[in-house]
N, C-alpha and C. Protein backbone atom coordinates (compact mmCIF):
# COMPACT_ATOMS: atom_id res chain seq x y z
N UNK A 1 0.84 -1.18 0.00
CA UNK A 1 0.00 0.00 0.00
C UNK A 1 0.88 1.24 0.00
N UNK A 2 0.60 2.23 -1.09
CA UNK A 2 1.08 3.07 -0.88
C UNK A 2 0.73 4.10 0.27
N UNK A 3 1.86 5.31 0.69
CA UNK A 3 1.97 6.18 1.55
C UNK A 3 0.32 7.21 1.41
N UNK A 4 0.49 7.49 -0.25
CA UNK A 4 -1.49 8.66 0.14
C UNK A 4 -2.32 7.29 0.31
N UNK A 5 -1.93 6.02 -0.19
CA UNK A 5 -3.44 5.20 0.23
C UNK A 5 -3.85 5.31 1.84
N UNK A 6 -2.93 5.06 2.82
CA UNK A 6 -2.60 5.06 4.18
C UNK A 6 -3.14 6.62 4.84
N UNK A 7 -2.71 7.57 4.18
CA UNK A 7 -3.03 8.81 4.66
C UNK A 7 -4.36 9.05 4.04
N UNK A 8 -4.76 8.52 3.29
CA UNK A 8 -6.38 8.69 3.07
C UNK A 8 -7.30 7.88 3.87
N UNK A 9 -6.85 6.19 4.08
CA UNK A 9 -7.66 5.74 5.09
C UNK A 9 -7.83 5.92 6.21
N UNK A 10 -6.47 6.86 6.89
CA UNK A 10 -6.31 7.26 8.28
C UNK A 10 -7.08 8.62 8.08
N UNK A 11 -7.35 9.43 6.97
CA UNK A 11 -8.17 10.65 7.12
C UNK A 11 -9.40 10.19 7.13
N UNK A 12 -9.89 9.30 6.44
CA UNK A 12 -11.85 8.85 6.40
C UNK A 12 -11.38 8.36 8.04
N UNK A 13 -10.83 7.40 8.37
CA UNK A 13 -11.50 6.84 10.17
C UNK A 13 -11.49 7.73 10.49
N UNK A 14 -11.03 9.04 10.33
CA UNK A 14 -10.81 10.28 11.55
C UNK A 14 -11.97 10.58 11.44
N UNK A 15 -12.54 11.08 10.14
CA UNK A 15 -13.99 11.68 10.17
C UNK A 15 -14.30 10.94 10.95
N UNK A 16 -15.48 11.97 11.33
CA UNK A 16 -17.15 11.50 12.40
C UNK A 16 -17.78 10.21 11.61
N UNK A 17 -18.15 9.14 11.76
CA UNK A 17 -18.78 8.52 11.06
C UNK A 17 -20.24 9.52 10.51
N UNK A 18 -20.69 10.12 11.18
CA UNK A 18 -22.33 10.48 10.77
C UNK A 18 -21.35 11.37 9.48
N UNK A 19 -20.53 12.22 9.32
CA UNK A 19 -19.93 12.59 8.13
C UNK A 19 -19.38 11.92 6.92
N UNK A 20 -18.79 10.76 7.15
CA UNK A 20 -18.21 9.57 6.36
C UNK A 20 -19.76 9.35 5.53
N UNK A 21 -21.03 8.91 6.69
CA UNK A 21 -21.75 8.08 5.76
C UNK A 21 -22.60 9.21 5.03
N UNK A 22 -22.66 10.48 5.18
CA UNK A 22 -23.04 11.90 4.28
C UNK A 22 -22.37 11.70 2.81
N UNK A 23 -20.68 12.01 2.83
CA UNK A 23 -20.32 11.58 1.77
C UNK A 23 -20.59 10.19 0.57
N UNK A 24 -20.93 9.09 1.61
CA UNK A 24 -21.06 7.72 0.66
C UNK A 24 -22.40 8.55 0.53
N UNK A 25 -23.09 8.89 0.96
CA UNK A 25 -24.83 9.32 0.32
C UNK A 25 -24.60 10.42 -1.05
N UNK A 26 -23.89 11.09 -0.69
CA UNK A 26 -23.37 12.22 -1.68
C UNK A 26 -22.70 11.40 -2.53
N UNK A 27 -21.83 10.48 -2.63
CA UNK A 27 -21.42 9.88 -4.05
C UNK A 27 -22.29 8.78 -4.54
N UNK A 28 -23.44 8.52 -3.86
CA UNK A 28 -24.28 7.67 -4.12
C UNK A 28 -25.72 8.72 -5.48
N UNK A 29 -25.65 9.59 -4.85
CA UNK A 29 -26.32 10.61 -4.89
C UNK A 29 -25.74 11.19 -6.65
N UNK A 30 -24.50 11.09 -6.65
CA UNK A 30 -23.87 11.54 -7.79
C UNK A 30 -24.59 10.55 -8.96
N UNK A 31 -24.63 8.93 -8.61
CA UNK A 31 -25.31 8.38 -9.63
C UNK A 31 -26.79 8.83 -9.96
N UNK A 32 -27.71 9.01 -8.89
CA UNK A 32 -28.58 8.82 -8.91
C UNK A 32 -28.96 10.30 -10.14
N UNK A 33 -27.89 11.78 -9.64
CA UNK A 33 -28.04 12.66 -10.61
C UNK A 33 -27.54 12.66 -11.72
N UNK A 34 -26.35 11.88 -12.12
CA UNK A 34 -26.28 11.64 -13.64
C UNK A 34 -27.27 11.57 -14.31
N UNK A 35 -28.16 10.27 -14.12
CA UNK A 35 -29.90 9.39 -14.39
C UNK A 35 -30.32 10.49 -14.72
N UNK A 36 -30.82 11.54 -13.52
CA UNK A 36 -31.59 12.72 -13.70
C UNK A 36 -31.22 13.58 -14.72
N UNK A 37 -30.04 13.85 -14.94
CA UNK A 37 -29.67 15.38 -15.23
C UNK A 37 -29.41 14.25 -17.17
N UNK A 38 -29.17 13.40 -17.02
CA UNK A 38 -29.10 12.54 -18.21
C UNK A 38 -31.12 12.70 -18.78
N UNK A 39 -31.84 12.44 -17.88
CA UNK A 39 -32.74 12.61 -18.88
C UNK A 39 -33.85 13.76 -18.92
N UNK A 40 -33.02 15.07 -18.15
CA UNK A 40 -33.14 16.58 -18.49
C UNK A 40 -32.56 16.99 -20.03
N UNK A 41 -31.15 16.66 -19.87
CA UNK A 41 -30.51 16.62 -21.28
C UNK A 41 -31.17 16.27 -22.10
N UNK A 42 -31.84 15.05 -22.43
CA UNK A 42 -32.13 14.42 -23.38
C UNK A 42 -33.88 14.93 -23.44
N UNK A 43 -34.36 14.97 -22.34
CA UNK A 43 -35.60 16.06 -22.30
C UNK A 43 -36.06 17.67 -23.32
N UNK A 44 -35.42 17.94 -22.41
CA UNK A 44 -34.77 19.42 -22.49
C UNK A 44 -34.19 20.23 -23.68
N UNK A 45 -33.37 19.34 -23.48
CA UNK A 45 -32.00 19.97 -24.47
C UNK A 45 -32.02 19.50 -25.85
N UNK A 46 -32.43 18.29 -26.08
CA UNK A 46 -32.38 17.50 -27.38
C UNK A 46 -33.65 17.76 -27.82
N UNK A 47 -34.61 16.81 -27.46
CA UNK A 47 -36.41 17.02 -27.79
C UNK A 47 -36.61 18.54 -27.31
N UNK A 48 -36.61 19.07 -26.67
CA UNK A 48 -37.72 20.68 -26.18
C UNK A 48 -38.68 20.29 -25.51
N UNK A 49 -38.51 19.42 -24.82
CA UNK A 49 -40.27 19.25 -23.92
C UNK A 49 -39.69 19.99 -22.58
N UNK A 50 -40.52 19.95 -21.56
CA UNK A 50 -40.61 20.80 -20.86
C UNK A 50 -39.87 20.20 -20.05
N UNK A 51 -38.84 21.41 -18.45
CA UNK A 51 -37.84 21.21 -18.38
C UNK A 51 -38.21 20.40 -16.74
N UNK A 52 -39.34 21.09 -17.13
CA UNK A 52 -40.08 20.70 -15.18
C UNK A 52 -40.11 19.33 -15.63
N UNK A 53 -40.61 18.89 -16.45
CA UNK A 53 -41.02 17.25 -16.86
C UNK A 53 -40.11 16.48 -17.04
N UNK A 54 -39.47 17.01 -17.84
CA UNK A 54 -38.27 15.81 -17.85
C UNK A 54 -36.98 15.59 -16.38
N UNK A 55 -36.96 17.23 -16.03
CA UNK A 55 -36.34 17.00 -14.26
C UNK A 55 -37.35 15.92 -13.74
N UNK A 56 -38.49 15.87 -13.69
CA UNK A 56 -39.05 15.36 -13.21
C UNK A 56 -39.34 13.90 -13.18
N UNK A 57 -39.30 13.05 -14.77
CA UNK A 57 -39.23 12.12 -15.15
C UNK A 57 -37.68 11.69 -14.68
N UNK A 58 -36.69 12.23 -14.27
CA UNK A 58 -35.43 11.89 -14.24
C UNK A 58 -35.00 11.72 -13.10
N UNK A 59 -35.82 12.47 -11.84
CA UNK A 59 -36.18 12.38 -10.36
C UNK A 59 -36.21 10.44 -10.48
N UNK A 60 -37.49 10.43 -10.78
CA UNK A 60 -37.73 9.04 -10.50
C UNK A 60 -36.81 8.03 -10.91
N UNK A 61 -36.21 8.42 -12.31
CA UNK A 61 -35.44 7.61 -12.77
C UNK A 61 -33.92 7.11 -11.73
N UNK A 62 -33.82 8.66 -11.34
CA UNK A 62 -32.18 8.69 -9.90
C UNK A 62 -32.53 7.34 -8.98
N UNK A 63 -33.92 8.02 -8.23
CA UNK A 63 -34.59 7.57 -7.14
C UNK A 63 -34.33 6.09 -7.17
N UNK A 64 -34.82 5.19 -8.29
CA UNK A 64 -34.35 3.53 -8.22
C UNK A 64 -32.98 3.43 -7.84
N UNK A 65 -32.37 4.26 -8.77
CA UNK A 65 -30.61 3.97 -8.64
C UNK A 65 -29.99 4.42 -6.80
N UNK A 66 -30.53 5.46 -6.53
CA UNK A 66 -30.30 5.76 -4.95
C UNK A 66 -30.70 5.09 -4.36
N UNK A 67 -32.05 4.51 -4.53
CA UNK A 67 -33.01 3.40 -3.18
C UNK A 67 -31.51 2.03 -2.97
N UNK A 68 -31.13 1.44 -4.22
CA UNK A 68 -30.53 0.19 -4.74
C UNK A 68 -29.27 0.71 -3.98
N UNK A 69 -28.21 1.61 -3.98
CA UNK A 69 -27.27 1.96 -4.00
C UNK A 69 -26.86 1.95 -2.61
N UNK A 70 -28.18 3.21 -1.95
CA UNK A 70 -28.49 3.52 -0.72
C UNK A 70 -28.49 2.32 0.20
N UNK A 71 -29.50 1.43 0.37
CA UNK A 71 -29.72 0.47 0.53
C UNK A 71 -28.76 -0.37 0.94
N UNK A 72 -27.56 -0.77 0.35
CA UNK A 72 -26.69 -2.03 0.13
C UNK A 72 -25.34 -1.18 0.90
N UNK A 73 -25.29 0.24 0.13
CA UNK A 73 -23.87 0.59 0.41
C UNK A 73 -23.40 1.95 1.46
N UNK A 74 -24.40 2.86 1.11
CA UNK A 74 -24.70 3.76 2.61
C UNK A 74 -25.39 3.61 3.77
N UNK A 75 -25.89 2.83 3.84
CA UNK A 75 -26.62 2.26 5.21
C UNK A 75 -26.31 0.90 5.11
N UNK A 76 -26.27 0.14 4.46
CA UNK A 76 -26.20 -1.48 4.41
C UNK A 76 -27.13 -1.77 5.47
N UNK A 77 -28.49 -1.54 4.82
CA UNK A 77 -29.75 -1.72 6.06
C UNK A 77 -30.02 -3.51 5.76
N UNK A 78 -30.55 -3.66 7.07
CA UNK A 78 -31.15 -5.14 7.33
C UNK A 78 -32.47 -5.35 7.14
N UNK A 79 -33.09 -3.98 6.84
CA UNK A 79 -34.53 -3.83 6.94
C UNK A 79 -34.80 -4.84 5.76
N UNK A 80 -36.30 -5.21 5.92
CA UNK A 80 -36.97 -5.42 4.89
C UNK A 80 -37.10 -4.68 3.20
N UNK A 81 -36.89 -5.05 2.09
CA UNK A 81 -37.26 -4.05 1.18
C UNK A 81 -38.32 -3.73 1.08
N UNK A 82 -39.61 -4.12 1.80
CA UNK A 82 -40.68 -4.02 1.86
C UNK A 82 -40.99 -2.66 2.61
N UNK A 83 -39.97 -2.53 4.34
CA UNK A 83 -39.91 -1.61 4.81
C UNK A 83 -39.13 -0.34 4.28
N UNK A 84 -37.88 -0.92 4.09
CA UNK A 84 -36.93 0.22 3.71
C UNK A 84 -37.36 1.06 2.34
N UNK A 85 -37.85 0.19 1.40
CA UNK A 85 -38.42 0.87 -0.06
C UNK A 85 -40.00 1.87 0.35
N UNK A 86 -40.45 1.04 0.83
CA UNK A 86 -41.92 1.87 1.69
C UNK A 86 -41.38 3.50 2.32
N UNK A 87 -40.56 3.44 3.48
CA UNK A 87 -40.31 4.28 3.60
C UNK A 87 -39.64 5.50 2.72
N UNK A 88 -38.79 5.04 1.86
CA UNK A 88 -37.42 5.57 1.33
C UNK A 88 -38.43 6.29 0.20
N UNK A 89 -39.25 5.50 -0.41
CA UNK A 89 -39.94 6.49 -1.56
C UNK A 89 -40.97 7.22 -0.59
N UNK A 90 -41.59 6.93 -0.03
CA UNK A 90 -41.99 8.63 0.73
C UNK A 90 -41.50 9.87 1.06
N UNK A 91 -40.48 9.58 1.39
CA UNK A 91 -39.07 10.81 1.83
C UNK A 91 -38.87 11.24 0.27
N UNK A 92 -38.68 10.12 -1.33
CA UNK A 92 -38.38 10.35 -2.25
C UNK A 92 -39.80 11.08 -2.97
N UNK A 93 -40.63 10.79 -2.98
CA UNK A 93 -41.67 11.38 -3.12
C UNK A 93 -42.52 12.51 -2.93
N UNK A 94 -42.05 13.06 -1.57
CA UNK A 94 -41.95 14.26 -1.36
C UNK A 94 -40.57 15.30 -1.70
N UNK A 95 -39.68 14.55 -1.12
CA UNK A 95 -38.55 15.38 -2.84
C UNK A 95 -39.15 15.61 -4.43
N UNK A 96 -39.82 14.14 -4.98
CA UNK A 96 -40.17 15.02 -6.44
C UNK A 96 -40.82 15.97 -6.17
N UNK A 97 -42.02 15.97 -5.36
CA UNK A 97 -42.83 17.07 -5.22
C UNK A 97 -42.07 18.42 -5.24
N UNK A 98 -40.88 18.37 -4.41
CA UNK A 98 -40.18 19.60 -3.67
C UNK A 98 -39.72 20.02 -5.26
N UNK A 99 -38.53 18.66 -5.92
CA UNK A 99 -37.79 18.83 -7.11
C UNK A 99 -38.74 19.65 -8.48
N UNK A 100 -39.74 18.99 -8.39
CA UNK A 100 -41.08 19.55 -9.34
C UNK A 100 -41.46 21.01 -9.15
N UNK A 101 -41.99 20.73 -7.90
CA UNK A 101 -42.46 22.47 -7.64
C UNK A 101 -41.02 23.48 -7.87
N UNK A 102 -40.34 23.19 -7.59
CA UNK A 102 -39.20 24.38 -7.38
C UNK A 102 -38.82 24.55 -8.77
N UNK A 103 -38.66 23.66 -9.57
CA UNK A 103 -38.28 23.67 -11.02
C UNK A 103 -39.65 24.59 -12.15
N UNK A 104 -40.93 24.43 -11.02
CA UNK A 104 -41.97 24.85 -11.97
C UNK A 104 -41.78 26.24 -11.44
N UNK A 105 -41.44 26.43 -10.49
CA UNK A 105 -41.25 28.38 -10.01
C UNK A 105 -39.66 28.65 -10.59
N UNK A 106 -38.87 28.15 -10.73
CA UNK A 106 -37.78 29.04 -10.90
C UNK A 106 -37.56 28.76 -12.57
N UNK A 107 -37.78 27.72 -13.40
CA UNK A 107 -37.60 27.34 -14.45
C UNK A 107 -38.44 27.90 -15.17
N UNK A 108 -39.72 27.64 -15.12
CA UNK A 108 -41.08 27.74 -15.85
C UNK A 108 -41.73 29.33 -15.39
N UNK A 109 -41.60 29.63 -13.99
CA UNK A 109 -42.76 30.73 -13.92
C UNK A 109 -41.59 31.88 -13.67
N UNK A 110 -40.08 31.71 -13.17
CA UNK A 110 -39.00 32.78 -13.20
C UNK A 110 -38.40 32.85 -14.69
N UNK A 111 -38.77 31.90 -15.14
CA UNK A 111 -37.73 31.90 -16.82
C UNK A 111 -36.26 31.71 -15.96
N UNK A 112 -35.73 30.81 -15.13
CA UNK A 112 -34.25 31.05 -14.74
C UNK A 112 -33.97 30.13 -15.83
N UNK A 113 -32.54 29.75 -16.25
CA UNK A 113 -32.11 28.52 -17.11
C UNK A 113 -32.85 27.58 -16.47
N UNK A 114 -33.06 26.43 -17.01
CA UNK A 114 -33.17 25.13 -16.57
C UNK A 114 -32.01 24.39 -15.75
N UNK A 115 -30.88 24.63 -16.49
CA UNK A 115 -30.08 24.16 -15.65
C UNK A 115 -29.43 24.93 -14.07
N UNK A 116 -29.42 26.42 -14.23
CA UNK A 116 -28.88 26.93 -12.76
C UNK A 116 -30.13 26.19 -11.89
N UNK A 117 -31.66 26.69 -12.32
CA UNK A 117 -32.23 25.96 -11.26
C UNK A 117 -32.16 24.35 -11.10
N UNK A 118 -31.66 23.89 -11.68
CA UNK A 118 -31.80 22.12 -11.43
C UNK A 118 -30.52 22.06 -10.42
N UNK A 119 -29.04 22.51 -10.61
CA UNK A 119 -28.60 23.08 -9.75
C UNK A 119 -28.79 23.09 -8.47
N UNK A 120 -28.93 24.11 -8.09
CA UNK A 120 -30.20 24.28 -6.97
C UNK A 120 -30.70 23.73 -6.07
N UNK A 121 -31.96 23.52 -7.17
CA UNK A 121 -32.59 22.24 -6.61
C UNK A 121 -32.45 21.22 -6.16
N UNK A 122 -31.29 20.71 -7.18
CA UNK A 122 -30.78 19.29 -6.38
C UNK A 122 -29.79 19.43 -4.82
N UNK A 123 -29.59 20.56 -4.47
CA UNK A 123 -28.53 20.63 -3.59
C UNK A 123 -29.76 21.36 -2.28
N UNK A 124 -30.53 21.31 -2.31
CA UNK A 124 -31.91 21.46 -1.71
C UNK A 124 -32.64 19.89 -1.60
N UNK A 125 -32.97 19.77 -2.33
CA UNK A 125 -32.93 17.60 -2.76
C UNK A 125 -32.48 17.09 -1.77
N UNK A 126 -30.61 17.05 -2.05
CA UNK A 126 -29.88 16.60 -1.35
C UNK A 126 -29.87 16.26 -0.06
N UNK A 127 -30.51 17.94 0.63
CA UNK A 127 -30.57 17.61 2.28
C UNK A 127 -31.54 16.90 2.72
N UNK A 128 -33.14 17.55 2.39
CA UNK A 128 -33.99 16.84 2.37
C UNK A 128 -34.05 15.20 2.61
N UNK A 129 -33.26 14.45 1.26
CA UNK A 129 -33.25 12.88 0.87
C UNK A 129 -32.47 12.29 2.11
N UNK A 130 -31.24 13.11 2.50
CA UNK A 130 -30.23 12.67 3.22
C UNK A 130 -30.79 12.27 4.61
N UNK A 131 -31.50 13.97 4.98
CA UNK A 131 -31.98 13.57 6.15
C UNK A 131 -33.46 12.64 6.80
N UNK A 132 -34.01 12.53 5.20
CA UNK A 132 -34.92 11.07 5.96
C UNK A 132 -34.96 9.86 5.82
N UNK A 133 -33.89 9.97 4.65
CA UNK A 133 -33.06 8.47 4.55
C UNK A 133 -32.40 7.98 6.17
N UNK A 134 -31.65 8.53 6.64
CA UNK A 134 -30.72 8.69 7.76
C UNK A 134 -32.16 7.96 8.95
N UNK A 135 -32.66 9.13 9.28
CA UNK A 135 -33.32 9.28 10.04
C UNK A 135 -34.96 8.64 10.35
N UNK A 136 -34.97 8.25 9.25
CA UNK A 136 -36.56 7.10 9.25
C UNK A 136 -35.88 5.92 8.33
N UNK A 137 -35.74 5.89 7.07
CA UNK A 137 -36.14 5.16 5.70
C UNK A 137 -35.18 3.76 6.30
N UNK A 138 -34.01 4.44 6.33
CA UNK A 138 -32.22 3.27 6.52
C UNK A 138 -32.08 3.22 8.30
N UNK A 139 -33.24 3.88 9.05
CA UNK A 139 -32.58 4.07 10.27
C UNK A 139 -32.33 2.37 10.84
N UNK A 140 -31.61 2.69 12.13
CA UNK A 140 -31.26 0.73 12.65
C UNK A 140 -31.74 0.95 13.43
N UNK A 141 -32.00 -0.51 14.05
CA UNK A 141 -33.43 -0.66 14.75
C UNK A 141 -32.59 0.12 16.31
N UNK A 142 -31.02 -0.29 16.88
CA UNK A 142 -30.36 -0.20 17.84
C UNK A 142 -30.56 1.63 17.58
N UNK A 143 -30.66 2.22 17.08
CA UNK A 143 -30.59 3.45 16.91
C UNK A 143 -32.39 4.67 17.26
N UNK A 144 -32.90 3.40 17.29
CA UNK A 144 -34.52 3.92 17.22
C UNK A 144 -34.75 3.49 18.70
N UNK A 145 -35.05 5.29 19.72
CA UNK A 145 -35.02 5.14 20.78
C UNK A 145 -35.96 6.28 21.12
């Protein structure tokens, strides 16, 4: 092993774990917005349909890839998929809502670009998803008190 491999694994144990598992959500999170922002592009940018719709169609599309991702590799929950998916798209579900509405005021009824507000939005998303993933969707049972 090299010398930065060593000084990188000794910098992640240092982090706080509740920070460590932010980041795996945030690079988890990175797939899930490719999906999205992949079929804004292709929405949007290529066809011309509308920008709220295709953010929107692309929401859902992330959302599988985060539930799957989430699931196995930022929480490595024990839950049920019955439970954990139940929960996880409610928290996700009220994000599209959030992702939708905000895209229909700043995109559609501000004229901002499509993309500064998707932007944005997703980094608004972000906290939202993080914190009810964390906190209901992936929570452990030793943790629920």
């Amino acid at each position: 092993m090299g010398a930065s491999q060593v000084s990188m694994q000794g910098l992640w144990r240092r982090m706080p774990p509740g920070f460590r598992q932010f980041l795996r959500f945030a690079l988890v999170g990175v797939a899930g917005t490719l999906a999205q922002y992949g079929v804004l592009f292709v929405g949007a940018d290529l066809l011309g349909a509308s920008a709220t719709w295709s953010s929107a169609l692309g929401y859902l599309l992330g959302s599988v890839v985060n539930y799957l991702l989430n699931y196995y590799f930022t929480f490595a929950s024990s839950k049920s998929h019955l439970e954990a998916a139940s929960k996880f798209y409610v928290i996700a579900g009220s994000g599209w809502v959030i992702n939708t509405g905000l895209m229909a005021l700043f995109a559609g009824y501000w004229g901002w670009h499509h993309w500064l507000a998707q932007l944005l939005v997703t980094g608004l998303c972000l906290l939202w998803n993080f914190a009810g993933s964390k906190l209901w969707a992936f929570r452990h049972p030793a943790t629920q008190q």
